[in-house]
C-alpha atoms as a PDB file:
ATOM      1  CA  UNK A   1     107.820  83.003 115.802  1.00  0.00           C
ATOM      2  CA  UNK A   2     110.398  84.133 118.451  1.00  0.00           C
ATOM      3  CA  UNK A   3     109.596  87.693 117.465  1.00  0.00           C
ATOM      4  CA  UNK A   4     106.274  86.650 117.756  1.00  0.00           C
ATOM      5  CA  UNK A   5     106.097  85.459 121.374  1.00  0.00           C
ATOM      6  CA  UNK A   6     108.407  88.429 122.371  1.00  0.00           C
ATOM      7  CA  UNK A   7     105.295  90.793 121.337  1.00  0.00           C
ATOM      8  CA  UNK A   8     102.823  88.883 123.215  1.00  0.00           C
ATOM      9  CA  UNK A   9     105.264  89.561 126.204  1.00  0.00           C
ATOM     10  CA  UNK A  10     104.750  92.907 125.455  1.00  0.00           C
ATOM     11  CA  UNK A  11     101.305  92.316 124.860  1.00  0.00           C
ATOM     12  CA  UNK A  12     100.272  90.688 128.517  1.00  0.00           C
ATOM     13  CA  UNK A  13     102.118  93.592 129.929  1.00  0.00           C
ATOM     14  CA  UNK A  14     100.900  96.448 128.226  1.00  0.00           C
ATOM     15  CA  UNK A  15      97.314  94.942 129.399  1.00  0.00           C
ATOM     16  CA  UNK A  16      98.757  95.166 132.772  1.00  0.00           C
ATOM     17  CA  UNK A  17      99.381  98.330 132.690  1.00  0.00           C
ATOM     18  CA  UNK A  18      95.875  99.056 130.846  1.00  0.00           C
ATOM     19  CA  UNK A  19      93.860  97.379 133.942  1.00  0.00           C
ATOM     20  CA  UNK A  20      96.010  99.616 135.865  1.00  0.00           C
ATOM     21  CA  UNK A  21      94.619 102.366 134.453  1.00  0.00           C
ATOM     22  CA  UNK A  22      90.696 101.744 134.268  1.00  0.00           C
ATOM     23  CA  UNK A  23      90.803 100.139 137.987  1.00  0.00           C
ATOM     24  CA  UNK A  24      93.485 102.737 139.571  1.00  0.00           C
ATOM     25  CA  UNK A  25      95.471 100.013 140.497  1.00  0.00           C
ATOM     26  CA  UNK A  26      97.126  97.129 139.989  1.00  0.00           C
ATOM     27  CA  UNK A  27      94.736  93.896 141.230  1.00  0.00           C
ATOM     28  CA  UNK A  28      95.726  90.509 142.290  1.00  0.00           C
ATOM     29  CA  UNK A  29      93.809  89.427 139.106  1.00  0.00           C
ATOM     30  CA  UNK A  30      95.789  91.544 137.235  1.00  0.00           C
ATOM     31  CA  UNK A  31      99.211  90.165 137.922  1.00  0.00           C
ATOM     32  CA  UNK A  32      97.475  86.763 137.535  1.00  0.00           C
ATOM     33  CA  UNK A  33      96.421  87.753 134.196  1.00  0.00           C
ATOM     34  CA  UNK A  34      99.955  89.070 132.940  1.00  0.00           C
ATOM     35  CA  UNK A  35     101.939  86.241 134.491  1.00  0.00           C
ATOM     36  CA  UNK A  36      99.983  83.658 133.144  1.00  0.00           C
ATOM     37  CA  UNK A  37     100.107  85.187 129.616  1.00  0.00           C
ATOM     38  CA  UNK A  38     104.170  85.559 129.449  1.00  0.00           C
ATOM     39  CA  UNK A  39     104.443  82.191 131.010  1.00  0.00           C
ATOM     40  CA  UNK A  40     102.336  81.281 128.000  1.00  0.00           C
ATOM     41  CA  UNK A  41     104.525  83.299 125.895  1.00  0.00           C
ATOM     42  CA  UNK A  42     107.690  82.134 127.045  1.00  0.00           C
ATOM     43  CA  UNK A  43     106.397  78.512 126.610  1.00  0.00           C
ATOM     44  CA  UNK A  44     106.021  78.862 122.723  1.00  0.00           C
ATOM     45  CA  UNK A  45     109.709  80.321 122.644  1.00  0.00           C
ATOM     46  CA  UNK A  46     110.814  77.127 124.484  1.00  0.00           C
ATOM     47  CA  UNK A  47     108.546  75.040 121.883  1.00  0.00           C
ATOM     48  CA  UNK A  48     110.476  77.158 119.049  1.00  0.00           C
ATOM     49  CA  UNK A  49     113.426  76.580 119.879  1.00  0.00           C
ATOM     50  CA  UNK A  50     113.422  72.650 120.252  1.00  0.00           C
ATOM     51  CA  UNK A  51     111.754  72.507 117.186  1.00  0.00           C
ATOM     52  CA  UNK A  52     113.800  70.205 114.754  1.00  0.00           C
ATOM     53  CA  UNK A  53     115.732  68.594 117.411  1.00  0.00           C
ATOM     54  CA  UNK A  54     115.518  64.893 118.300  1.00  0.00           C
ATOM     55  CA  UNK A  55     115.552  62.718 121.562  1.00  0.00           C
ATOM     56  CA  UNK A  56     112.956  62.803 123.872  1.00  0.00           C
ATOM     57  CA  UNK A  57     114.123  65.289 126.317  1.00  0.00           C
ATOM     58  CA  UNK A  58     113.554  67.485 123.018  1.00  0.00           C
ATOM     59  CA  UNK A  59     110.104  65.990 122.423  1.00  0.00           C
ATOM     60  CA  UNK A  60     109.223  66.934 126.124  1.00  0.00           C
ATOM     61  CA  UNK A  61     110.119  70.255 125.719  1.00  0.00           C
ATOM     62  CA  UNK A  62     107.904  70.303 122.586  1.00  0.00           C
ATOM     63  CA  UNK A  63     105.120  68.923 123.959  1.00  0.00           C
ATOM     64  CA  UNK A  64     104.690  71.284 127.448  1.00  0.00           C
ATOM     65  CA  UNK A  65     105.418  73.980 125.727  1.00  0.00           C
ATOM     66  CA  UNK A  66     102.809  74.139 123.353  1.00  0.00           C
ATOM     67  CA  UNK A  67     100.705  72.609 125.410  1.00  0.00           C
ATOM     68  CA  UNK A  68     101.193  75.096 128.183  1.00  0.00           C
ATOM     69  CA  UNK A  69     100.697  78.112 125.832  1.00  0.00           C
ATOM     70  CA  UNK A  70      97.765  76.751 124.468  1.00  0.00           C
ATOM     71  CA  UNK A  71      96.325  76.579 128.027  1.00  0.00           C
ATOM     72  CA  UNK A  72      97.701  79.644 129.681  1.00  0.00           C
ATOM     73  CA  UNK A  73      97.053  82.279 126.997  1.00  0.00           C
ATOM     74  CA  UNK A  74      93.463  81.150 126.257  1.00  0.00           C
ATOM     75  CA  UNK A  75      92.821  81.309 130.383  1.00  0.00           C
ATOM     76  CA  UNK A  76      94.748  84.547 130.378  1.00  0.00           C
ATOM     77  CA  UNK A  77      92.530  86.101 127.754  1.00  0.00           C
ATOM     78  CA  UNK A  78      89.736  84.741 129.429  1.00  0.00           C
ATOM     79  CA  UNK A  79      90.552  86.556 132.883  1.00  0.00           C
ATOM     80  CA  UNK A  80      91.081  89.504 130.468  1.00  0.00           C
ATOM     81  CA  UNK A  81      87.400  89.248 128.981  1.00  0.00           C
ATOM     82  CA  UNK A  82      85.809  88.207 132.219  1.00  0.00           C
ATOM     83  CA  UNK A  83      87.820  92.111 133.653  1.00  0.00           C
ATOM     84  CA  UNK A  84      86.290  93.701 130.954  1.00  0.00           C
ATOM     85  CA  UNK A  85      82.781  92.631 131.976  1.00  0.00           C
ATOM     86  CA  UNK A  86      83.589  93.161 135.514  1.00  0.00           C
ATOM     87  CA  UNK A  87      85.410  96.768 134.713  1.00  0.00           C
ATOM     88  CA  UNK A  88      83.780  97.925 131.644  1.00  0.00           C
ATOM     89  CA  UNK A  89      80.862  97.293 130.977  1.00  0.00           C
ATOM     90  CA  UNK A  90      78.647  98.472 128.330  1.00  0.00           C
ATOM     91  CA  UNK A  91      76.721 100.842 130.334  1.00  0.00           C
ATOM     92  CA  UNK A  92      79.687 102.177 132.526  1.00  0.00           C
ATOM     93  CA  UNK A  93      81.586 105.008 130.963  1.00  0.00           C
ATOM     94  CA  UNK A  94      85.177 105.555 131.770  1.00  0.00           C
ATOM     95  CA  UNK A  95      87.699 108.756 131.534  1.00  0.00           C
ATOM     96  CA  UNK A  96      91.214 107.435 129.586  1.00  0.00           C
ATOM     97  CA  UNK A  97      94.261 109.212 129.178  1.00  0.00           C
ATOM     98  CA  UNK A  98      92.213 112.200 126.545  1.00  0.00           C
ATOM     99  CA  UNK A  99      90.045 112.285 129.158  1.00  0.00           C
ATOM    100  CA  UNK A 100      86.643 111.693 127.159  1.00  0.00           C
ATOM    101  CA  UNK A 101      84.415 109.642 128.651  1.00  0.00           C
ATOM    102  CA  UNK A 102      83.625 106.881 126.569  1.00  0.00           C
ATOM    103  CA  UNK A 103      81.802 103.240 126.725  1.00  0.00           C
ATOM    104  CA  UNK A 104      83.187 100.023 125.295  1.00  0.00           C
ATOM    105  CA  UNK A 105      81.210  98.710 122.638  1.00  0.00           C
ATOM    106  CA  UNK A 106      78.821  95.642 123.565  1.00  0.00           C
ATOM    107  CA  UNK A 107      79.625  93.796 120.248  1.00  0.00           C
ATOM    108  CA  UNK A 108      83.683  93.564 121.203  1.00  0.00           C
ATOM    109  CA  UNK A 109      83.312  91.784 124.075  1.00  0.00           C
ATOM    110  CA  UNK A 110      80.449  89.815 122.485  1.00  0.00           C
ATOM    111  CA  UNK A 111      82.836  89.223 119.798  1.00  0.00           C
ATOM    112  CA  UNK A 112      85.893  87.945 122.106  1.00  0.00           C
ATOM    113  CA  UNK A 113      83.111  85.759 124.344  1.00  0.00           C
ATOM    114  CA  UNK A 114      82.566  83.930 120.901  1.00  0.00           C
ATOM    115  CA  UNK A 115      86.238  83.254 119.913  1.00  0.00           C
ATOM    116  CA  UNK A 116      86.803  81.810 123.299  1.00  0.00           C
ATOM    117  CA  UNK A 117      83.615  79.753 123.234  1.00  0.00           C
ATOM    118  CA  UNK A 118      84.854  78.395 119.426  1.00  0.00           C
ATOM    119  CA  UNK A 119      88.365  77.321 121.490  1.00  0.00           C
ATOM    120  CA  UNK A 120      86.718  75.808 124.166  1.00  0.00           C
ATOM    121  CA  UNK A 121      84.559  73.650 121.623  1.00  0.00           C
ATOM    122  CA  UNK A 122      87.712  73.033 119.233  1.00  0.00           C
ATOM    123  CA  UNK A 123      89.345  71.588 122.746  1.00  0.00           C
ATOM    124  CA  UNK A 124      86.859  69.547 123.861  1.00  0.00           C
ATOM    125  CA  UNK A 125      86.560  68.005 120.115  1.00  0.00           C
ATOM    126  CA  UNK A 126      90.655  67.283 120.218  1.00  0.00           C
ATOM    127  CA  UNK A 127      89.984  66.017 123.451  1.00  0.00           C
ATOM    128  CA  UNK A 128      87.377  63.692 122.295  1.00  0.00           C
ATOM    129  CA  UNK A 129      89.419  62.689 119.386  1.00  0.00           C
ATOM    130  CA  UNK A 130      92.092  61.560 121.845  1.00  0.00           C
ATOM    131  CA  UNK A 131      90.120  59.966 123.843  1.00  0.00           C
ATOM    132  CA  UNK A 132      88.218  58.231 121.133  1.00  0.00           C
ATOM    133  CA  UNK A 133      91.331  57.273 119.547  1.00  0.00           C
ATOM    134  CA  UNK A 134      90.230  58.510 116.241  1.00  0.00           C
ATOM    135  CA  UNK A 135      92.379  61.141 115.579  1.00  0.00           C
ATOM    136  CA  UNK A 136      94.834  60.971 113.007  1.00  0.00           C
ATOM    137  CA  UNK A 137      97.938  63.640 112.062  1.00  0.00           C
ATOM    138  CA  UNK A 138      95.530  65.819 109.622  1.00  0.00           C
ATOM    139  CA  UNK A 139      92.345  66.041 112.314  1.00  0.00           C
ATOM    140  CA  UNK A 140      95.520  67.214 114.799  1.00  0.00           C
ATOM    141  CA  UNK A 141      96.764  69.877 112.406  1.00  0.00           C
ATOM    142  CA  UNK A 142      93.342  70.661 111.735  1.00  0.00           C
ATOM    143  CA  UNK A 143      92.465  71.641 115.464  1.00  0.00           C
ATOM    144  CA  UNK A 144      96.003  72.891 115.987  1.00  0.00           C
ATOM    145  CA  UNK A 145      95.552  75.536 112.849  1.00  0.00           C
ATOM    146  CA  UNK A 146      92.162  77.073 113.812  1.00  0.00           C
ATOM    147  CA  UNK A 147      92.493  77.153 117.605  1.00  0.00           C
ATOM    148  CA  UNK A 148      95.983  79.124 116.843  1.00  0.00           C
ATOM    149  CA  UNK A 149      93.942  81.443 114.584  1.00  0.00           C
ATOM    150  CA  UNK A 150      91.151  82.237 117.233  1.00  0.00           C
ATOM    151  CA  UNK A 151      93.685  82.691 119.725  1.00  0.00           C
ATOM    152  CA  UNK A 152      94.883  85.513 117.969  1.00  0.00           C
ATOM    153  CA  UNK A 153      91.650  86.875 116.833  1.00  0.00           C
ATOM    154  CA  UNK A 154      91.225  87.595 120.408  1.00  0.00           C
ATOM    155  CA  UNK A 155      93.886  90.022 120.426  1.00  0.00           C
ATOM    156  CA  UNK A 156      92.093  91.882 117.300  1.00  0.00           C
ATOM    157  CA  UNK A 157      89.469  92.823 119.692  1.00  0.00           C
ATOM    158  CA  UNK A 158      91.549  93.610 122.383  1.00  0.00           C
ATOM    159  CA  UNK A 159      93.358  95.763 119.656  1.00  0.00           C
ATOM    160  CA  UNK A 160      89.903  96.708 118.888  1.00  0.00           C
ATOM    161  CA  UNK A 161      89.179  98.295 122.572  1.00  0.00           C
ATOM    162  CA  UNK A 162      92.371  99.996 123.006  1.00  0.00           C
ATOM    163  CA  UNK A 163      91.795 102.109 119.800  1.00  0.00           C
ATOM    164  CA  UNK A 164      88.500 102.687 120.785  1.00  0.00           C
ATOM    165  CA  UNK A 165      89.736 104.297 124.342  1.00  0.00           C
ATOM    166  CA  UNK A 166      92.444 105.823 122.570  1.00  0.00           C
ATOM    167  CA  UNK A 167      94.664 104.274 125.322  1.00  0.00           C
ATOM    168  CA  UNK A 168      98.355 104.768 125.529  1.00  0.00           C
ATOM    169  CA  UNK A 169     100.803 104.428 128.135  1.00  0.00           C
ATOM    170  CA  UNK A 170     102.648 107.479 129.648  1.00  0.00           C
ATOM    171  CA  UNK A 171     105.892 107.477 131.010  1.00  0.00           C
ATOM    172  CA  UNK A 172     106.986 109.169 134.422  1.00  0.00           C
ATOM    173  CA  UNK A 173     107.127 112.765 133.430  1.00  0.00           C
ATOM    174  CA  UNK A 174     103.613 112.492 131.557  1.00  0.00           C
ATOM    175  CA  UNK A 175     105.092 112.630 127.878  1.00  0.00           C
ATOM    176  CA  UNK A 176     104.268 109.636 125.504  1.00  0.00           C
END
């Protein structure tokens, strides 16, 4: 898992460096967007590593950091999406790195509007269970396991766009 959240660090800056790229420069939004997904990032490492302890400064560290990746990366791939509609939209074409204009497909960022919309309903139900007082451990691990698995099938279609654009970052002297 610590492997994991070390390539989603990667991940949040790589997109960085791909807004970079389609806007010319790097945006306030941007940095917002990359800082809140390695603070997300770096949370699950903290919740890794007091995994199996005991006491409750261990238990705190548990709790906020799951509970702050499971809030910042969700609103950090949100930002993302909400860049792509802003940035790319279907009908705007765009000249990447081979420098062949291309357009993003409509169904990929249909396709990441609909995994975030299944998180935000799978968050309001936990919520509600909370609330309600009805949940019990296996509703818990239920929500837990599927919002974890849309939150990464997110990053298939972000996956998804970069192949599409054939994107790739260069290094100083223009060699890959």
């Amino acid at each position: 898992m610590i492997a994991y959240s070390v390539l989603l660090i990667w991940f949040w800056i790589y997109a960085q460096h791909w807004l970079r790229l389609i806007q010319g420069h790097t945006t306030k939004i941007s940095r917002i967007i990359s800082w809140l997904g390695v603070i997300g990032a770096l949370s699950l490492i903290v919740y890794i590593d007091f995994l199996g302890t005991s006491g409750e400064v261990n238990r705190f560290m548990r709790r906020y950091g799951i509970l702050i990746f499971f809030t910042f990366t969700p609103l950090a791939q949100l930002l993302l999406l909400k860049q792509h509609y802003n940035i790319l939209s279907p009908k705007d074409t765009i000249t990447p790195v081979t420098e062949k204009p291309t357009t993003i497909k409509p169904w990929l960022l249909r396709y990441q509007l609909y995994v975030l919309l299944l998180m935000l309903i799978i968050a309001i139900t936990s919520i509600i269970l909370d609330v309600s007082q009805i949940k019990t451990y296996q509703s818990e691990n239920i929500v837990e396991w599927n919002f974890a698995l849309l939150l990464n099938m997110y990053f298939l279609g972000m996956f998804s766009i970069w192949k599409n654009y054939r994107y790739h970052l260069k290094n100083e002297t223009g060699n890959d």
